[in-house]
C-alpha atoms as a PDB file:
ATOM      1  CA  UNK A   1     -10.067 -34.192  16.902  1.00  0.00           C
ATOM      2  CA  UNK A   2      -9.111 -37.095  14.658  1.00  0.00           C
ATOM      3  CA  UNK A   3      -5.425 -37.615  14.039  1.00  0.00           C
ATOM      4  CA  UNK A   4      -5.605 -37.656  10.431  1.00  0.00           C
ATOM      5  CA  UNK A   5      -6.226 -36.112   8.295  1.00  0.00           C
ATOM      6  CA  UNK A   6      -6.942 -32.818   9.751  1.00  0.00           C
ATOM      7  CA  UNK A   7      -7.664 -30.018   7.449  1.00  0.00           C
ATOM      8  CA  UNK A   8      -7.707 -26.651   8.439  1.00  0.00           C
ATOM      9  CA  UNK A   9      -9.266 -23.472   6.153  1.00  0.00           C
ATOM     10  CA  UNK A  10      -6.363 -20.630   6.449  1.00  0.00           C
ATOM     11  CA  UNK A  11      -7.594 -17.302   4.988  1.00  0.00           C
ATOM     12  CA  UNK A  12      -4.848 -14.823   3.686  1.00  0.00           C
ATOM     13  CA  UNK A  13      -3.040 -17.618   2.832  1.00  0.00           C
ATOM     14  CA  UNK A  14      -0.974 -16.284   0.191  1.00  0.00           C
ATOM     15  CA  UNK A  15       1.133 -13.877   1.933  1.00  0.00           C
ATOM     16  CA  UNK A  16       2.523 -12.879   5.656  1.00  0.00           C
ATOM     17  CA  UNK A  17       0.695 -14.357   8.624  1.00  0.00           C
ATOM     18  CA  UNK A  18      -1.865 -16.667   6.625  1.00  0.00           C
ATOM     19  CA  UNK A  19       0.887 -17.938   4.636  1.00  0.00           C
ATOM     20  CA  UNK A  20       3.254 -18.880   7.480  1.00  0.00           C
ATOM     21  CA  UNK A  21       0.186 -20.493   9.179  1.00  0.00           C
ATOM     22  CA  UNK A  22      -0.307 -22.357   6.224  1.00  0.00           C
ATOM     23  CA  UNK A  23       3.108 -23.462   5.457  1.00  0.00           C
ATOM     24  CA  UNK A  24       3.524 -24.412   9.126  1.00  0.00           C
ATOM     25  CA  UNK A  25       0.368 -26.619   9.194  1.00  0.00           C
ATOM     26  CA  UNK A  26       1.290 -28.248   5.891  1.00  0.00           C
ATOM     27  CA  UNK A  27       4.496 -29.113   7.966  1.00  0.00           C
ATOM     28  CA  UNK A  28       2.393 -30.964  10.947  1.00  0.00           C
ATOM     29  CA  UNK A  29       0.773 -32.812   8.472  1.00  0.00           C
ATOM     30  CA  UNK A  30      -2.098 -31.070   7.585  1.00  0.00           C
ATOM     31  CA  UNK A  31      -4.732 -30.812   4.517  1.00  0.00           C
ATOM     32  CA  UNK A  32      -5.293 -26.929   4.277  1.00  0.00           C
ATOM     33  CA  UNK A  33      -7.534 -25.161   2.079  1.00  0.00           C
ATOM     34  CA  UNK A  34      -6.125 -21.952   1.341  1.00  0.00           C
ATOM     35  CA  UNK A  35      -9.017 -18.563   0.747  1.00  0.00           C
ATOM     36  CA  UNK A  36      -7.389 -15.734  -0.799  1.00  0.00           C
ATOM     37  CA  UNK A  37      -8.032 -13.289  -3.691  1.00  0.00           C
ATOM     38  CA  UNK A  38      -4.333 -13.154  -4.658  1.00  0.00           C
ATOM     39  CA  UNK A  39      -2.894 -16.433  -6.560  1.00  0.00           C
ATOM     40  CA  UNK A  40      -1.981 -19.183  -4.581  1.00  0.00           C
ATOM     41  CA  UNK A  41       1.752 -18.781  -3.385  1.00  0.00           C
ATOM     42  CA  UNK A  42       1.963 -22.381  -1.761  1.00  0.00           C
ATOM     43  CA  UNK A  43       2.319 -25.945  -3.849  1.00  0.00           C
ATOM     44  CA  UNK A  44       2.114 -28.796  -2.033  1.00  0.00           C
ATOM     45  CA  UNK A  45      -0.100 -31.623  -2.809  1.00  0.00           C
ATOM     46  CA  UNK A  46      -2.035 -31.541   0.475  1.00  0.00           C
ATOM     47  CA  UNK A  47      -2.798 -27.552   0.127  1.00  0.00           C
ATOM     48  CA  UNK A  48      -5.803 -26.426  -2.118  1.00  0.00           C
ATOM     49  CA  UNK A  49      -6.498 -22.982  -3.011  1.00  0.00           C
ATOM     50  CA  UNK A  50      -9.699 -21.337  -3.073  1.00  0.00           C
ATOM     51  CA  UNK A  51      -9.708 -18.184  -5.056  1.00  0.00           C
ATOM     52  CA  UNK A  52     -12.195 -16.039  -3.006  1.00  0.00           C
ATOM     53  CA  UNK A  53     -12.393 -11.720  -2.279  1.00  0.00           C
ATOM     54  CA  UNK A  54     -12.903 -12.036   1.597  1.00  0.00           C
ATOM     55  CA  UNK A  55     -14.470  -8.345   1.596  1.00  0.00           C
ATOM     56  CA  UNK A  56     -17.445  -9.213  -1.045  1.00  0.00           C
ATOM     57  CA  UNK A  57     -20.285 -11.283   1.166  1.00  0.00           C
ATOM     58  CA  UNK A  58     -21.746 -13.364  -1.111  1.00  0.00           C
ATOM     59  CA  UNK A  59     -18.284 -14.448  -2.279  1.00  0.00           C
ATOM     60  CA  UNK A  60     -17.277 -15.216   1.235  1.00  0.00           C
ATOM     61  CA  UNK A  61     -20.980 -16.578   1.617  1.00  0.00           C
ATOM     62  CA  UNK A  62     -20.525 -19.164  -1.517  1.00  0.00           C
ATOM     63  CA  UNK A  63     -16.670 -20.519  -0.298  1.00  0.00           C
ATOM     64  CA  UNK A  64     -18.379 -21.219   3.041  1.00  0.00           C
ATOM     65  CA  UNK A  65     -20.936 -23.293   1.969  1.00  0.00           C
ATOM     66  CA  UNK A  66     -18.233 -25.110   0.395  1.00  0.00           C
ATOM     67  CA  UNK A  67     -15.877 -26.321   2.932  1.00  0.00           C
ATOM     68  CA  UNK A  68     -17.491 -28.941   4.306  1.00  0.00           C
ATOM     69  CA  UNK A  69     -16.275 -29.473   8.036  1.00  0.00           C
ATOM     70  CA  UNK A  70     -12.868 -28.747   8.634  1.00  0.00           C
ATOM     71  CA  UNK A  71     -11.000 -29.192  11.711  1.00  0.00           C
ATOM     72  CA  UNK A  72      -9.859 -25.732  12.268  1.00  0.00           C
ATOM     73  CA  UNK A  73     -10.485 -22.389  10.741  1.00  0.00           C
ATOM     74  CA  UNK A  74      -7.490 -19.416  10.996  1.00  0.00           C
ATOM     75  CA  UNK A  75      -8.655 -16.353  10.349  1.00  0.00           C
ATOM     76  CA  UNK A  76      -5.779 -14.325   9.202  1.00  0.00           C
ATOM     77  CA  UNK A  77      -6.701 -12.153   5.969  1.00  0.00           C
ATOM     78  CA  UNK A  78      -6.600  -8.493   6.819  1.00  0.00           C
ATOM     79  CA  UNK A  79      -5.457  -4.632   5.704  1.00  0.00           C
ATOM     80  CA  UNK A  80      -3.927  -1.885   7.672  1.00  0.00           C
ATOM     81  CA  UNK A  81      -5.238   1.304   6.892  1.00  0.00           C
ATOM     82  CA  UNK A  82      -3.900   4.817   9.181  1.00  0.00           C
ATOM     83  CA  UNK A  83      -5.460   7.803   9.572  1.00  0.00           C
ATOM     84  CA  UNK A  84      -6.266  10.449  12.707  1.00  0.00           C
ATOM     85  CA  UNK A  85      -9.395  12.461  13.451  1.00  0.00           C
ATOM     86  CA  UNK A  86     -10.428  14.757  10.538  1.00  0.00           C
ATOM     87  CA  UNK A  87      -9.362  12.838   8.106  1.00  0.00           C
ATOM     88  CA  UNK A  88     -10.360   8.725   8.415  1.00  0.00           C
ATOM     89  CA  UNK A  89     -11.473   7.675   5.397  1.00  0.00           C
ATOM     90  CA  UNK A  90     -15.111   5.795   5.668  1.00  0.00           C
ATOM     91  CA  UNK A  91     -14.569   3.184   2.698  1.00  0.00           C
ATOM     92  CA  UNK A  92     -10.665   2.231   4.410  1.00  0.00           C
ATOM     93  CA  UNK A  93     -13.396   1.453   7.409  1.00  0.00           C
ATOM     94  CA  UNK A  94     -15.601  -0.055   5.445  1.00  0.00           C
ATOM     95  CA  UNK A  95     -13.158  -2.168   3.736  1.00  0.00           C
ATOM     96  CA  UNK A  96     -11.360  -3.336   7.485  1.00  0.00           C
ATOM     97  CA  UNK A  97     -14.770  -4.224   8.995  1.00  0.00           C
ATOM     98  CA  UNK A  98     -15.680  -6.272   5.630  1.00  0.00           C
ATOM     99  CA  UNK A  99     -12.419  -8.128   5.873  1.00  0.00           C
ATOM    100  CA  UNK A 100     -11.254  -8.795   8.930  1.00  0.00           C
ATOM    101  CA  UNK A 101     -15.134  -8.850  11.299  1.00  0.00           C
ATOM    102  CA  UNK A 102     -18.336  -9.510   8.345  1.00  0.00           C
ATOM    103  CA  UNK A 103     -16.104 -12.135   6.932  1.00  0.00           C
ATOM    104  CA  UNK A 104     -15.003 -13.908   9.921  1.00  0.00           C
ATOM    105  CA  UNK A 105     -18.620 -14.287  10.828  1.00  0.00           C
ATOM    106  CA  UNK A 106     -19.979 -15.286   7.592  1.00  0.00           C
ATOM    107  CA  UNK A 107     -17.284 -18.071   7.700  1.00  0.00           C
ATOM    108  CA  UNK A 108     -17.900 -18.970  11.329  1.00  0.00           C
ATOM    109  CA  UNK A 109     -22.110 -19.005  10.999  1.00  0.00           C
ATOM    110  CA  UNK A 110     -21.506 -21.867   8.672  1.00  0.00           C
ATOM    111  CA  UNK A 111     -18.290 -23.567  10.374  1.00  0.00           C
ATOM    112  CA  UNK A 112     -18.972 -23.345  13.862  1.00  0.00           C
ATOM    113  CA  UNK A 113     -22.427 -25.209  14.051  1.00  0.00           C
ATOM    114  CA  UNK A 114     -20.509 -27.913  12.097  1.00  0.00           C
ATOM    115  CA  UNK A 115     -17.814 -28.448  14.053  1.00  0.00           C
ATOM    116  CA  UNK A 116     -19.903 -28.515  17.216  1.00  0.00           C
ATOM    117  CA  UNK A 117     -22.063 -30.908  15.737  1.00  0.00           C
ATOM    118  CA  UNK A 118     -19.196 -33.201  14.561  1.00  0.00           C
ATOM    119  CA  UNK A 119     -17.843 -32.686  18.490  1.00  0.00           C
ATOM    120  CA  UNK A 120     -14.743 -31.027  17.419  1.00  0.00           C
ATOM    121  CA  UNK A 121     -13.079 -28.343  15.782  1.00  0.00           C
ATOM    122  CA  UNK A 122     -10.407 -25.138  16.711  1.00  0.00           C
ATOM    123  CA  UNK A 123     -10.940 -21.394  15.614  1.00  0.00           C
ATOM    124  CA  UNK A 124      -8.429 -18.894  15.763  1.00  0.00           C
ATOM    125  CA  UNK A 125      -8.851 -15.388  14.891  1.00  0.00           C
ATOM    126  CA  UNK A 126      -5.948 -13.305  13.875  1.00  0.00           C
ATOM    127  CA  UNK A 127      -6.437 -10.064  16.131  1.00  0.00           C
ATOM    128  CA  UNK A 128      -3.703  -7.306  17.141  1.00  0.00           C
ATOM    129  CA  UNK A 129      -2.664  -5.058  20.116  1.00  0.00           C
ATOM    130  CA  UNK A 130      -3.678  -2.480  18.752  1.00  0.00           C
ATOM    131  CA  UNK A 131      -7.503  -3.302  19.372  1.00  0.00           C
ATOM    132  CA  UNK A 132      -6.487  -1.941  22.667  1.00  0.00           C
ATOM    133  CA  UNK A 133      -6.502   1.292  21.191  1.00  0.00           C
ATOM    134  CA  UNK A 134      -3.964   3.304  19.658  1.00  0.00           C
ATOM    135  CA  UNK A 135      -4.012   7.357  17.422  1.00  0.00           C
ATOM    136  CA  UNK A 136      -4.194   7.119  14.475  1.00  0.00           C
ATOM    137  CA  UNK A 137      -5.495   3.811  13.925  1.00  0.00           C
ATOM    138  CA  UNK A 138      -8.938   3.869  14.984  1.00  0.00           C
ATOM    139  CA  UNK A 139     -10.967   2.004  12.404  1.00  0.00           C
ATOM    140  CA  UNK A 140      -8.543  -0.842  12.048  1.00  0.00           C
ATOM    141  CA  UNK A 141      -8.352  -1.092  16.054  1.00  0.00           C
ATOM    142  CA  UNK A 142     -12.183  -1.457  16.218  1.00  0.00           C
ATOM    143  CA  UNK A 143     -12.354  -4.349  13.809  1.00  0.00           C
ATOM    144  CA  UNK A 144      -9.783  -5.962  15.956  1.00  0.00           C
ATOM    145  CA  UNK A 145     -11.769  -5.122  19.381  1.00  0.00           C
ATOM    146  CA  UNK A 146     -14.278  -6.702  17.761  1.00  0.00           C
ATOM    147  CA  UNK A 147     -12.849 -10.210  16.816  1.00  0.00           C
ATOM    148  CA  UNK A 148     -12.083 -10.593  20.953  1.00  0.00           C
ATOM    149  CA  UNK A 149     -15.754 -10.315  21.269  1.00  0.00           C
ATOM    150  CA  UNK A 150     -16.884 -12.424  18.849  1.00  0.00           C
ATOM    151  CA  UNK A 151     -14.593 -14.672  20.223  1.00  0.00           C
ATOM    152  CA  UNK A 152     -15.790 -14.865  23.755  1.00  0.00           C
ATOM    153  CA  UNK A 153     -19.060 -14.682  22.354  1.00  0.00           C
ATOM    154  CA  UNK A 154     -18.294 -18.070  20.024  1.00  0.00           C
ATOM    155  CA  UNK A 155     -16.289 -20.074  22.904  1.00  0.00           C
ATOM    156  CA  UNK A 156     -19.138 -19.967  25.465  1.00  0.00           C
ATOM    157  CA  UNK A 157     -21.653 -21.310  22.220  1.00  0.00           C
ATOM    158  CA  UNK A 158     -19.496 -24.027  21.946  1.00  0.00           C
ATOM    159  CA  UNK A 159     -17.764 -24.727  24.824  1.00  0.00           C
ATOM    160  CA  UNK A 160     -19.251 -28.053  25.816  1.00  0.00           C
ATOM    161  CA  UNK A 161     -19.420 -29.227  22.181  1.00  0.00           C
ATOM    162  CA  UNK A 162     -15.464 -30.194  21.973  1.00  0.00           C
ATOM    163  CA  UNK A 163     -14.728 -26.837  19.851  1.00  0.00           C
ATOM    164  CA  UNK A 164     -12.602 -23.882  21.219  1.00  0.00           C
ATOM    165  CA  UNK A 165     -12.544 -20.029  19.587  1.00  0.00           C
ATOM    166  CA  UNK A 166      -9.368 -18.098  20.935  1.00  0.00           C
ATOM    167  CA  UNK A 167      -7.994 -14.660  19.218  1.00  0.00           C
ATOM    168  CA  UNK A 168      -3.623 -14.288  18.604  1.00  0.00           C
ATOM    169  CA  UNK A 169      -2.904 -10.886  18.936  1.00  0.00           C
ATOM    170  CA  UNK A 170       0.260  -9.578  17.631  1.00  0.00           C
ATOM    171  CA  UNK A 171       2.400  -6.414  18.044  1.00  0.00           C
ATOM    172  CA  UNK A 172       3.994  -5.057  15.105  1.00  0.00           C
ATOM    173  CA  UNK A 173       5.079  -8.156  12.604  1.00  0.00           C
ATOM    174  CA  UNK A 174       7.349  -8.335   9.789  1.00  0.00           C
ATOM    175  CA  UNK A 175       4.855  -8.638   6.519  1.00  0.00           C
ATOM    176  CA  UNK A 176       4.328  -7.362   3.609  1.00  0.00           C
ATOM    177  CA  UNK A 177       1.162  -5.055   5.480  1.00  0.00           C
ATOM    178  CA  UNK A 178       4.113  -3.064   6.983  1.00  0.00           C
ATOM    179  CA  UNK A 179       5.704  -2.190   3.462  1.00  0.00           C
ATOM    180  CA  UNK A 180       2.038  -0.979   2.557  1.00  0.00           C
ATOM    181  CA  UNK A 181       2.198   2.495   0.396  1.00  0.00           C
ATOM    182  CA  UNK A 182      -0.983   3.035   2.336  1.00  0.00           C
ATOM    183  CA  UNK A 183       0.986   3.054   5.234  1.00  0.00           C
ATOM    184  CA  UNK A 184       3.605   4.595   3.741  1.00  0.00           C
ATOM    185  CA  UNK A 185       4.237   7.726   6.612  1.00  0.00           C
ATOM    186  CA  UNK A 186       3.707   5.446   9.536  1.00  0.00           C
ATOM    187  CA  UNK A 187       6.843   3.773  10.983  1.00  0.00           C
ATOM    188  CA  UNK A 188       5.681   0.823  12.795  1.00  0.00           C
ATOM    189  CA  UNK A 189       7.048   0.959  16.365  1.00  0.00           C
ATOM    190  CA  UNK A 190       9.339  -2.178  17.558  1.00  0.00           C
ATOM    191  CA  UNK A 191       8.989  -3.959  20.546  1.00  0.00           C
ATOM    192  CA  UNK A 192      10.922  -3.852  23.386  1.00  0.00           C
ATOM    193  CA  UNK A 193      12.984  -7.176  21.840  1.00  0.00           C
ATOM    194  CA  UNK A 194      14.401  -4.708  19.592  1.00  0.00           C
ATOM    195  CA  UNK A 195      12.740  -6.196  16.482  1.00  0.00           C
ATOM    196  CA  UNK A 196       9.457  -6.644  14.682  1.00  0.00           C
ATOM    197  CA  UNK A 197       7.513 -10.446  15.664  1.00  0.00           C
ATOM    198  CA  UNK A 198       8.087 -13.119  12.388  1.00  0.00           C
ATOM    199  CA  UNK A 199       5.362 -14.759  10.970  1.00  0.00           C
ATOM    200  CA  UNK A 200       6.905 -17.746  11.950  1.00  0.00           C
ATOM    201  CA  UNK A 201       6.482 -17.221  15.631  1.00  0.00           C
ATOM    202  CA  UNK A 202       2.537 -16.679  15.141  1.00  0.00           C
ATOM    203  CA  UNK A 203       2.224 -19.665  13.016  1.00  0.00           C
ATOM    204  CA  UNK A 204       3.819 -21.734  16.016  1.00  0.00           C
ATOM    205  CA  UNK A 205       1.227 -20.320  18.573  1.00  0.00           C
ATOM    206  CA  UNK A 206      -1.889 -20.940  15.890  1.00  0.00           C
ATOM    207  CA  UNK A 207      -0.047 -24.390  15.622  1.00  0.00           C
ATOM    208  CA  UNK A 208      -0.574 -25.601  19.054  1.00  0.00           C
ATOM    209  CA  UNK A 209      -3.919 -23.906  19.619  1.00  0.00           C
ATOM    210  CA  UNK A 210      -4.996 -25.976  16.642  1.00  0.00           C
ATOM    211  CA  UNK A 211      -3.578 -29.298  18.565  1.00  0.00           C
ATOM    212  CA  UNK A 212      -5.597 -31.472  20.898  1.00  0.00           C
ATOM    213  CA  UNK A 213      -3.084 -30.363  23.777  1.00  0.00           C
ATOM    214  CA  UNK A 214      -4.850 -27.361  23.863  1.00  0.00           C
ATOM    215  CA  UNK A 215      -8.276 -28.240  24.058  1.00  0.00           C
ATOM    216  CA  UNK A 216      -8.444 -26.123  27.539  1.00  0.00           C
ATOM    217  CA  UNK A 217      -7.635 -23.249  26.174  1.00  0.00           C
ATOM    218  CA  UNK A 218     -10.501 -21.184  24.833  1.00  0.00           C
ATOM    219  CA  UNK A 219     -11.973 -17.350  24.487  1.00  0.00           C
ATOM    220  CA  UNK A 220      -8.544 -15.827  25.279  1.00  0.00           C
ATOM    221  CA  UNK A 221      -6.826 -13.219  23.536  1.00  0.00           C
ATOM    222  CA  UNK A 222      -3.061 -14.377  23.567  1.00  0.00           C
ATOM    223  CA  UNK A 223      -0.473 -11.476  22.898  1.00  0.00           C
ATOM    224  CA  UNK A 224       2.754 -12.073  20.642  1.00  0.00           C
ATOM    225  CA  UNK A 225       4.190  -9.022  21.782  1.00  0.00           C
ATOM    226  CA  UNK A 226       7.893  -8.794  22.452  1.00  0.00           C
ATOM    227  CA  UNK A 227       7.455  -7.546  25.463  1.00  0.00           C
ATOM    228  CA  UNK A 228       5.561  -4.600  24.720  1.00  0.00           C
ATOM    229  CA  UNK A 229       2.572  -5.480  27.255  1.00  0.00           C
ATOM    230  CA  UNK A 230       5.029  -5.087  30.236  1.00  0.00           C
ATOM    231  CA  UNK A 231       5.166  -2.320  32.427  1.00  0.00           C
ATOM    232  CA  UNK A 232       7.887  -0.081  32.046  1.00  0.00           C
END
């Protein structure tokens, strides 16, 4: 990957994860173009924000064909929405597996043949523990299942091109998602640190992922989890 400039494409980038992987890029030095349907929250001269609804295809088709070939790609937009057995709702589904799976691949059937052809590039997709499963939560925890396998799937495409695909999989984080009225009767559960995982700390994983020291490192699913992944 060249030194400079980089320029990474950050989606959610106006609020919680997206935006602290944004702001902490802009810190390393990066150009970052920003997708989001909400107004851009970031000023900086090297950021640029693309106004774009993530969940409507041809929108998400259109900003794709628009990028160019960036460096990196985070995929971090995404909605949290509850419910058990008898009563899921099929458009809170619908709207999870638009947003967080049919966009990510729209983005990366564009990006990723780019990058591999330029001989570089880093993806990171913005998963969650609770793709391994968890009641209640069934439809989100399938879209995030499904970003591990698209994932894999990716890395072992372009493995031997210089570009790497790896998923970040927090536990329960401190956003604006976990203030949600949709969410309103579920209290998310805190790690065994005793508190919820900051933006901050994800943004400093996607960092070095994004770096050329971790050009090894590809197809995993790395857990921010406070320790809730140990056995107890």
């Amino acid at each position: 990957m060249p030194s400079e400039p980089r320029r990474a494409v950050v989606t959610g980038s106006s609020s919680g994860i997206g935006r602290a992987v944004a702001e902490r890029l802009l810190a390393d030095g990066w150009q970052v173009t920003g997708l989001d349907r909400a107004p851009a929250a970031i000023t900086h001269e090297a950021f640029t924000h693309v106004p774009a609804d993530l969940a409507d295809a041809q929108a998400t088709e259109r900003a794709a064909a628009a990028l160019g070939t960036p460096d990196a790609l985070v995929h971090a937009a995404g909605v949290l929405r509850v419910g058990p057995l008898g009563r899921l709702n099929l458009d809170d589904g619908t709207l999870m597996w638009r947003l967080h799976v049919d966009a990510a691949i729209r983005l990366a059937d564009v990006l990723l043949p780019a990058m591999a052809r330029a001989g570089r590039g880093r993806v990171v997709l913005l998963g969650s523990r609770v793709a391994q499963g968890k009641a209640g939560r069934s439809q989100y925890a399938a879209t995030k299942a499904a970003l591990q396998g698209l994932a894999r799937s990716w890395a072992a495409e372009v493995v031997a091109s210089g570009v790497t695909v790896n998923v970040v999989s927090p536990a329960a984080t401190q956003t604006a998602m976990t203030d949600d009225p949709a969410r309103r009767d579920v209290t998310p559960v805190l790690p065994p640190i005793g508190r919820l995982i900051r933006p901050d700390e994800i943004a400093s994983l996607v960092s070095y992922l994004l770096s050329p020291a971790a050009a090894a490192i590809t197809g995993q699913d790395i857990q921010i989890c406070g320790g809730a992944s140990l056995p107890r």
